[in-house]
Protein backbone atom coordinates (compact mmCIF):
# COMPACT_ATOMS: atom_id res chain seq x y z
CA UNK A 1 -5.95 72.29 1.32
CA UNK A 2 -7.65 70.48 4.32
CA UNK A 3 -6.73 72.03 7.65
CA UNK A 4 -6.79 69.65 10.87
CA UNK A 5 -6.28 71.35 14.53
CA UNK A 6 -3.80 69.06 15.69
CA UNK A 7 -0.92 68.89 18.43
CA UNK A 8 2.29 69.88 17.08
CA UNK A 9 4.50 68.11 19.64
CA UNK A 10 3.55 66.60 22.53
CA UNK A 11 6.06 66.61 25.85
CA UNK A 12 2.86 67.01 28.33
CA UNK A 13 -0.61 65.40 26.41
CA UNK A 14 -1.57 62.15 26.89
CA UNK A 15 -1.97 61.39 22.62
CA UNK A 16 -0.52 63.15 19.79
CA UNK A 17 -3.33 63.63 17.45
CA UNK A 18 -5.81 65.33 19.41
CA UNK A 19 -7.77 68.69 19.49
CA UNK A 20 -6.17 71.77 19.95
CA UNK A 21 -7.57 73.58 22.81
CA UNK A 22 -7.15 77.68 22.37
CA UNK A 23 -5.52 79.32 25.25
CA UNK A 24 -7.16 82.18 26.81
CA UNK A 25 -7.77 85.27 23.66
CA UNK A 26 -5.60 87.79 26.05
CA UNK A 27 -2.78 84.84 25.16
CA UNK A 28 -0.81 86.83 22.62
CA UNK A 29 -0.41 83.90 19.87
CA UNK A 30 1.74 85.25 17.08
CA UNK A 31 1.75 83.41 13.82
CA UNK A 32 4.90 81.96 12.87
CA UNK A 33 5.34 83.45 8.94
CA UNK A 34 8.45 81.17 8.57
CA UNK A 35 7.61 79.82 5.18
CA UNK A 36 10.70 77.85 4.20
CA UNK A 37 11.27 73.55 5.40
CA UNK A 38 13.41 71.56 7.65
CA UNK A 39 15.13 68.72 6.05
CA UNK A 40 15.82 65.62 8.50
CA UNK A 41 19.61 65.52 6.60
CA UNK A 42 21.37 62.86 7.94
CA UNK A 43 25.14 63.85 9.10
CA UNK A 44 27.67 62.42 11.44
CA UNK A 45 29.96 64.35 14.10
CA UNK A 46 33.57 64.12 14.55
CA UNK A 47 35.74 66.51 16.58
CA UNK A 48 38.77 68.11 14.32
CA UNK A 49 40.85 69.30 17.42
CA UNK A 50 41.05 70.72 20.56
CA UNK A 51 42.10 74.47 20.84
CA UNK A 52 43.89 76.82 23.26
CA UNK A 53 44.82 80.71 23.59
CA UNK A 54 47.27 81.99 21.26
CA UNK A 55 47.90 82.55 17.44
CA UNK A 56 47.37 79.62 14.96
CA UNK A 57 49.15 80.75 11.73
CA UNK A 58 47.67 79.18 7.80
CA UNK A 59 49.95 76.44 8.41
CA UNK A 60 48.69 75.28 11.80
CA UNK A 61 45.10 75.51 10.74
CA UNK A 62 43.66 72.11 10.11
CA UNK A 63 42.34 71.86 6.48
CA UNK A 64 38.36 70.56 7.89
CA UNK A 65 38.88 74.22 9.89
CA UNK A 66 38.91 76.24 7.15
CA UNK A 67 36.66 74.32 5.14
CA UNK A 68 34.26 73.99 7.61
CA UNK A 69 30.74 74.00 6.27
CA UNK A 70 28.75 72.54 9.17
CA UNK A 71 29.67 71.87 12.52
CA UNK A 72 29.79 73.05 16.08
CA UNK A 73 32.44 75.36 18.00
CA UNK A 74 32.11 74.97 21.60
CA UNK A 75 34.15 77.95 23.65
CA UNK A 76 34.85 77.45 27.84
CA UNK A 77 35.90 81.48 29.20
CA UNK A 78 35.38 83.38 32.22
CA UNK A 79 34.91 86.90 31.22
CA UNK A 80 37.05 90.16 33.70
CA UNK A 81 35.22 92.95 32.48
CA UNK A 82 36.02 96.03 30.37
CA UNK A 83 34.16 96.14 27.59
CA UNK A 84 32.31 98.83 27.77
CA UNK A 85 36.01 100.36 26.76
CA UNK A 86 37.48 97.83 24.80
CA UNK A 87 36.57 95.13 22.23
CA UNK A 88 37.41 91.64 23.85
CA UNK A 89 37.98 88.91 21.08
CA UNK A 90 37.23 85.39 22.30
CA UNK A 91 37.77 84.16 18.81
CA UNK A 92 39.19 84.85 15.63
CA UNK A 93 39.22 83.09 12.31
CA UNK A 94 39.82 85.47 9.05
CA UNK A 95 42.24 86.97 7.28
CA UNK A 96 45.83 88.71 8.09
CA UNK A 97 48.02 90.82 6.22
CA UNK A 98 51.57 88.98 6.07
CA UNK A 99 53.33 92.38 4.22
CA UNK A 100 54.36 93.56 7.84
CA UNK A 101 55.74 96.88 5.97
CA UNK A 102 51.84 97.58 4.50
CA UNK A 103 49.88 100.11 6.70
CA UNK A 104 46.93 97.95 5.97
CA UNK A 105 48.47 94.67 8.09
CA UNK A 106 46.00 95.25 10.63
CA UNK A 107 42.80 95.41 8.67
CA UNK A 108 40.88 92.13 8.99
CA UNK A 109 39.11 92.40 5.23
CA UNK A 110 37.30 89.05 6.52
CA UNK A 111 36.37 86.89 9.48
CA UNK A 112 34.25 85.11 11.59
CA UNK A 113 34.46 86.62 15.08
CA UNK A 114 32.93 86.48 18.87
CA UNK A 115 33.60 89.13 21.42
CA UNK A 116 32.51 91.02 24.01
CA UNK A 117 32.02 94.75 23.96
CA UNK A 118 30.92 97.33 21.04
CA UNK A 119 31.63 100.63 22.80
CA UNK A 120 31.97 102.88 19.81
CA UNK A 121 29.72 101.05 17.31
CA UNK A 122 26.68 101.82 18.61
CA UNK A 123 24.79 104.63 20.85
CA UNK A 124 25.39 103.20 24.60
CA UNK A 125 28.50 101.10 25.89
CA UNK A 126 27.57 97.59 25.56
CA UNK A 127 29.26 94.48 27.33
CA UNK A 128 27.32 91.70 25.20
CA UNK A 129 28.41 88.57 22.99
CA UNK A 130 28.74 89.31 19.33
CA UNK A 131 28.70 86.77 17.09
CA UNK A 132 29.75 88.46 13.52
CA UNK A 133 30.53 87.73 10.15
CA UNK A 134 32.64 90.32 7.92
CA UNK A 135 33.46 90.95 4.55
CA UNK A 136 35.63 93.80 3.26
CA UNK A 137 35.88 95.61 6.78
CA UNK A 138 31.68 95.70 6.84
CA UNK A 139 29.59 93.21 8.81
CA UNK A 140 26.88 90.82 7.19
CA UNK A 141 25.75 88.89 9.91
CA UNK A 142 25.94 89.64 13.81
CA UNK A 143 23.75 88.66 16.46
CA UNK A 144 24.08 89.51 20.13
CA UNK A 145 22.83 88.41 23.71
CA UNK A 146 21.36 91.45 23.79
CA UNK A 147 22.05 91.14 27.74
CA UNK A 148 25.74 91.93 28.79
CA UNK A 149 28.11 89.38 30.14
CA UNK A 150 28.62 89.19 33.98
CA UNK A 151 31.96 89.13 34.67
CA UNK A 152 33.68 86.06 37.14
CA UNK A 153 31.09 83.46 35.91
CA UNK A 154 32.42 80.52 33.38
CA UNK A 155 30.43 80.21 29.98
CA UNK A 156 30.47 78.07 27.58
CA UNK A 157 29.30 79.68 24.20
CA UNK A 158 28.33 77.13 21.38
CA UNK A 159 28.20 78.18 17.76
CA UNK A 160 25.92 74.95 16.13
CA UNK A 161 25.83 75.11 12.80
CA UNK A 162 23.47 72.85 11.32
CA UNK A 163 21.86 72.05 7.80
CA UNK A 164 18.60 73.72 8.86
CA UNK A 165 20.12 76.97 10.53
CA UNK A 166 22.86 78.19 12.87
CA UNK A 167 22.17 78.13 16.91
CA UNK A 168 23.72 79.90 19.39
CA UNK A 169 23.35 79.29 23.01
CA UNK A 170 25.48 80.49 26.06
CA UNK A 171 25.49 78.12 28.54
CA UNK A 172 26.61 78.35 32.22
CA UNK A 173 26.86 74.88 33.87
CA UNK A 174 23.80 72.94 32.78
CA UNK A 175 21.91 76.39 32.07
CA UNK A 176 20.90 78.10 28.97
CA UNK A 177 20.95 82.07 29.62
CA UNK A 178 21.02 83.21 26.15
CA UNK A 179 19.99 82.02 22.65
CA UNK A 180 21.58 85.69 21.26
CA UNK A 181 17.85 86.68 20.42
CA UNK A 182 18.98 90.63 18.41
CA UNK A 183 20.55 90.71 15.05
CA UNK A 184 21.85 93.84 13.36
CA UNK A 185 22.29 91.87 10.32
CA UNK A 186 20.95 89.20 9.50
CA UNK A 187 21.10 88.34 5.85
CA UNK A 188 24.03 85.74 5.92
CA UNK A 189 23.22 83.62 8.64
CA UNK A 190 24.47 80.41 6.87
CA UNK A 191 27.89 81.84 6.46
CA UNK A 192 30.72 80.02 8.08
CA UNK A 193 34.27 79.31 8.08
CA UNK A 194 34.30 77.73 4.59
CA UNK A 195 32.73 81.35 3.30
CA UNK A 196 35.45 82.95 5.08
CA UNK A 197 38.27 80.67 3.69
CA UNK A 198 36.16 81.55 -0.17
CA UNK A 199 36.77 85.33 0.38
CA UNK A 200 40.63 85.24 1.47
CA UNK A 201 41.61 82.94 -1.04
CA UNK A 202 39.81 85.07 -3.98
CA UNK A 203 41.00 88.34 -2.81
CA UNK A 204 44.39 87.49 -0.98
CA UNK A 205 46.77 89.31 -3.55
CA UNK A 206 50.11 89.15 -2.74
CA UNK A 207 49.74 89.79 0.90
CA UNK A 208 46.57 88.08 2.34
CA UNK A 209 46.55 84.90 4.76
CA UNK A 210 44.48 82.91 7.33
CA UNK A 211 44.87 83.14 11.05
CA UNK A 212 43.26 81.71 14.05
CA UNK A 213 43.22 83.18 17.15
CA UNK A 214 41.94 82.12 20.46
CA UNK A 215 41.92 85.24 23.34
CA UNK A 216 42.90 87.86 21.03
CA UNK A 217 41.77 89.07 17.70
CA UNK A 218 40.72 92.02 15.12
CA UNK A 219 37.70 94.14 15.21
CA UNK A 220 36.73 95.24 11.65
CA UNK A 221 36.00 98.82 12.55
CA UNK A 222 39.16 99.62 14.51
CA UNK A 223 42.72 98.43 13.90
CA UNK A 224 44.96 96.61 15.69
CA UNK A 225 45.41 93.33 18.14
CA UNK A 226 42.89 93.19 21.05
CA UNK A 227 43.11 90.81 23.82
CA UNK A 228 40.57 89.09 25.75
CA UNK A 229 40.45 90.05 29.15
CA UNK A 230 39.51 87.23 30.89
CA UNK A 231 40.90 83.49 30.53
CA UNK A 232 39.76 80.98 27.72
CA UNK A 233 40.42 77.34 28.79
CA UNK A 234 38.98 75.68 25.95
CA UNK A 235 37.96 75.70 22.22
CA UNK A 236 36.34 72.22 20.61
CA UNK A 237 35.76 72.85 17.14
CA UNK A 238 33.72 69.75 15.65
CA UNK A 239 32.92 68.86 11.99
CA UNK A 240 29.84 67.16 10.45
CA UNK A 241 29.37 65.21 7.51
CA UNK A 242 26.33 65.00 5.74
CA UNK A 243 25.23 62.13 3.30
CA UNK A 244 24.87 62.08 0.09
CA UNK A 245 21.57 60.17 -0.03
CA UNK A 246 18.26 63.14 -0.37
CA UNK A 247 16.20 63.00 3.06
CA UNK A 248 13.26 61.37 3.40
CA UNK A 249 10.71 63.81 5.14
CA UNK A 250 10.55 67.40 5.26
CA UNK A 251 8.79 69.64 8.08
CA UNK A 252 7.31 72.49 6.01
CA UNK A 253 7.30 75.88 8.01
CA UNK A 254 8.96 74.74 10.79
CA UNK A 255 12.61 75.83 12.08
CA UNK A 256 14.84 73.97 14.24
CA UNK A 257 14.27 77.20 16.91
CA UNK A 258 10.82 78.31 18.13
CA UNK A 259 9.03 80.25 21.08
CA UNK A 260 6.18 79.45 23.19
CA UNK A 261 4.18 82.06 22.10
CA UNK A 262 3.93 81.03 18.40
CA UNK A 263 1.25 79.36 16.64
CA UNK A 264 2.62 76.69 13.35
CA UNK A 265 0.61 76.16 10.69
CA UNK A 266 2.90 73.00 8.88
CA UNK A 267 3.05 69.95 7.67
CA UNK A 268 4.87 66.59 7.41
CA UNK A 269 5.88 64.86 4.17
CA UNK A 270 7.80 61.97 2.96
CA UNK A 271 8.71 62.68 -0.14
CA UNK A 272 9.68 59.28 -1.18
CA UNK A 273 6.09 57.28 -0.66
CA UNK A 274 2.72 58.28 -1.96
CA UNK A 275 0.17 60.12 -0.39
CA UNK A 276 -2.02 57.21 0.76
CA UNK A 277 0.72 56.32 2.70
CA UNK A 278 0.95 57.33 6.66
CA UNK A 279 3.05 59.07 8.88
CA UNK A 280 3.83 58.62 12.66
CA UNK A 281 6.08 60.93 15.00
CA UNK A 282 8.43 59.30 17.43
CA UNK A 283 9.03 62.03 19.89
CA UNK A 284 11.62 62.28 22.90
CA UNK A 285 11.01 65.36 24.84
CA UNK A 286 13.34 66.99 27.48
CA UNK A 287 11.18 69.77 29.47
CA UNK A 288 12.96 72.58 30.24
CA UNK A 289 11.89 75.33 33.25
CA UNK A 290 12.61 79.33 32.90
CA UNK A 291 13.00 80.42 36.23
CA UNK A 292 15.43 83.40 37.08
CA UNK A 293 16.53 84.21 33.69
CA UNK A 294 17.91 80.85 32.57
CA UNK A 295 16.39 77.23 31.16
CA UNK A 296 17.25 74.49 33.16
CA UNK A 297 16.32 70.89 32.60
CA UNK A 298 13.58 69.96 33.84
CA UNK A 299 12.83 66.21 35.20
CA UNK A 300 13.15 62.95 33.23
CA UNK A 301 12.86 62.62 29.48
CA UNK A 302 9.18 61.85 28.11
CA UNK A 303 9.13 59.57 24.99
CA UNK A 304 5.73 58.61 22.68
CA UNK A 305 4.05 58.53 19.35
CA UNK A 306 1.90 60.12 17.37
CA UNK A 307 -1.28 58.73 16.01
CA UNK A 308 -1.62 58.13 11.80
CA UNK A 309 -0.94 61.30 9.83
CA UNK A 310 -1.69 60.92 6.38
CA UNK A 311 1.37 61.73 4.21
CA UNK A 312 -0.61 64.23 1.50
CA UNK A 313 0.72 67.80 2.77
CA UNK A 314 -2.61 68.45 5.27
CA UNK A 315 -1.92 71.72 7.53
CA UNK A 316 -1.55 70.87 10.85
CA UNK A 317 -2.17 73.64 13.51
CA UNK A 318 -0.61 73.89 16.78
CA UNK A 319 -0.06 76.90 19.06
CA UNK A 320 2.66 76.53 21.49
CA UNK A 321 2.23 76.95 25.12
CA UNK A 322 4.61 77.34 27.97
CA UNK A 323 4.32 73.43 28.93
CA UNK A 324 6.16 73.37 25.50
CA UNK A 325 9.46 75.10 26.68
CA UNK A 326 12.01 72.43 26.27
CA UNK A 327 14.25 70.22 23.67
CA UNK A 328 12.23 67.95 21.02
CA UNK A 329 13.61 65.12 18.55
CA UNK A 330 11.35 63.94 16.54
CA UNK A 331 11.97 60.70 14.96
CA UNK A 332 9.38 60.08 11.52
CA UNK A 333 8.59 56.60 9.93
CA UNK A 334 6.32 55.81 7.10
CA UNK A 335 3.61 52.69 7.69
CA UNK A 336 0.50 51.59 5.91
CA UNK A 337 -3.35 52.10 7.27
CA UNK A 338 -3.53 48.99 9.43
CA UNK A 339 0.37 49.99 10.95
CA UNK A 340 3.10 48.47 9.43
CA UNK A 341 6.18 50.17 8.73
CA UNK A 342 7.23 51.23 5.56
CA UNK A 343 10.17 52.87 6.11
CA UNK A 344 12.10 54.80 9.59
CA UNK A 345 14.17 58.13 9.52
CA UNK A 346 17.41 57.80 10.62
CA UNK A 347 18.42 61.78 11.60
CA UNK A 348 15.30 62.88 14.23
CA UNK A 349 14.58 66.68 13.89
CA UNK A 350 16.07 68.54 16.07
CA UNK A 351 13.94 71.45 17.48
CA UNK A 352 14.08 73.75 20.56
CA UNK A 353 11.05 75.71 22.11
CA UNK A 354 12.54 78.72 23.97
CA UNK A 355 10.57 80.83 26.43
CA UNK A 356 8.40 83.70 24.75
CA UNK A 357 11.01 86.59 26.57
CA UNK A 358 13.38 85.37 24.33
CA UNK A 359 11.52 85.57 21.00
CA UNK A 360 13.50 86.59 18.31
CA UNK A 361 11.66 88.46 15.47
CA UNK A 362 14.44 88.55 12.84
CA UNK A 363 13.74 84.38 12.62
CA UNK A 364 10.18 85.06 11.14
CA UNK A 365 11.51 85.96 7.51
């Protein structure tokens, strides 16, 4: 296969299509291994409802909840400290034991939970973010900040579960100061509350049911309620719908998550012309600066195009820099030699750049 050095995305080079120029060899470039493909799938966005604190029992549980395949779950708190001695639930959604007479009532057999604090799970005391993912009292997925949570500061934690991949960000204001880079397991990353809904409803017995719970919650290695110390003033939980119709182009080895540090070795394809046909990128780029620990916007949007790329599966080889730091959407049509289009995506990928301290190995397999 014919390799091409080429600019991967552009956000701060005059033209698309143009040499790649190596940064210094002390640089340390590390190859992205990522060997599966993002999908442009086109899906629409429609919030299911607006949450507060307290206890949302089966009934109360909007059916697109717990059926939820993709979507986002956006979660306003202001954390008041303790967990290095406590776990503190910010959200719940799993299962309950109804038999208030069983010993077992307590034991959350499965759920999809964020909190704050594992202080007897691992070594040291710990007052980070969890996101986790449990089935039969044992964890399959959980990823954490890996930095604790300052106390008196309001977040806003967004769970974004898309077709190509989950992402997590913690946000505070307009700042990003986490992307929860560590995983202890991360096998069943595209678990989500449908999965969790699967699980009760095949193993629910006689005593099983669904709960939600906003500010308090179960931890699956110690019983009984915990509250959230600290005050959540919002939950948006949002669903999206994705067509029918196959997508048009495919990114091969690229994820919708990357770090400037990483050189990509992919390619762009529309699957639906032949390979005499051409490709151009549409790009929109918001730069983003890491200064003090967080990414924060930085300056006006820059918008372009890409120069012809033949649509026959050519490697393309970019290494990313830290001019690159920043939000992409990439927007792909289809054209003949001489320039006219063929066809237009509707769905743009979607892909951040974060900065290289934030690199997050468990991504590369």
């Amino acid at each position: 296969m014919m390799k091409n050095k080429v600019v991967f995305i552009l956000g701060c080079f005059t033209s698309f299509m143009v040499g790649c120029n190596k940064e210094p060899e002390s640089y340390p470039w590390t190859i992205c291994d990522y060997s599966g493909t993002y999908k442009n799938i086109l899906f629409s966005e429609t919030l299911i409802k607006e949450f507060t604190s307290g206890i949302y029992e089966e009934k109360d549980i909007p059916e697109d909840v717990m059926q939820l395949e993709f979507g986002r779950i956006e979660i306003d708190f202001r954390y008041n400290g303790d967990g290095q001695n406590y776990f503190a639930p910010l959200f719940y959604y799993g299962s309950i034991n109804k038999n208030v007479s069983d010993d077992a009532r307590e034991e959350p057999q499965f759920h999809l939970a964020v909190e704050i604090g594992h202080y007897n799970v691992i070594p040291v005391p710990v007052e980070y973010l969890f996101y986790t993912f449990c089935t039969y009292r044992q964890p399959q997925y959980c990823r954490d900040t890996n930095w604790p949570i300052i106390s008196g500061i309001d977040y806003t934690m967004i769970m974004d579960k898309r077709p190509e991949g989950i992402i997590l960000q913690l946000k505070k204001e307009n700042a990003i100061v986490n992307i929860f880079p560590h995983a202890f397991f991360p096998d069943s990353s595209q678990f989500f509350f449908k999965d969790v809904t699967a699980y009760i409803d095949k193993n629910k017995g006689d005593s099983l049911q669904k709960v939600l719970m906003i500010g308090k919650g179960f931890a699956g290695i110690e019983p009984g309620l915990h509250n959230f110390n600290g005050k959540i003033s919002g939950v948006r939980i949002y669903k999206y719908s994705l067509s029918q119709s196959a997508p048009k182009y495919e990114l091969k080895r690229v994820r919708n998550q990357h770090t400037e540090n990483q050189e990509l070795i992919y390619s762009i394809i529309d699957g639906s012309s032949d390979n005499d046909k051409y490709i151009i990128l549409n790009y929109e780029f918001q730069p983003y600066k890491f200064e003090g620990g967080e990414l924060i916007p930085l300056g006006n949007k820059i918008s372009g195009k890409s120069d012809l790329i033949l649509n026959n599966g050519q490697e393309l080889i970019y290494q990313l820099n830290r001019n690159h730091i920043g939000l992409y959407s990439l927007n792909p049509e289809t054209c003949e030699k001489n320039g006219n289009i063929i066809t237009t995506s509707i769905q743009p990928f979607v892909i951040w750049i974060y900065p290289k301290e934030w690199d997050f190995e468990f991504y590369k397999h």
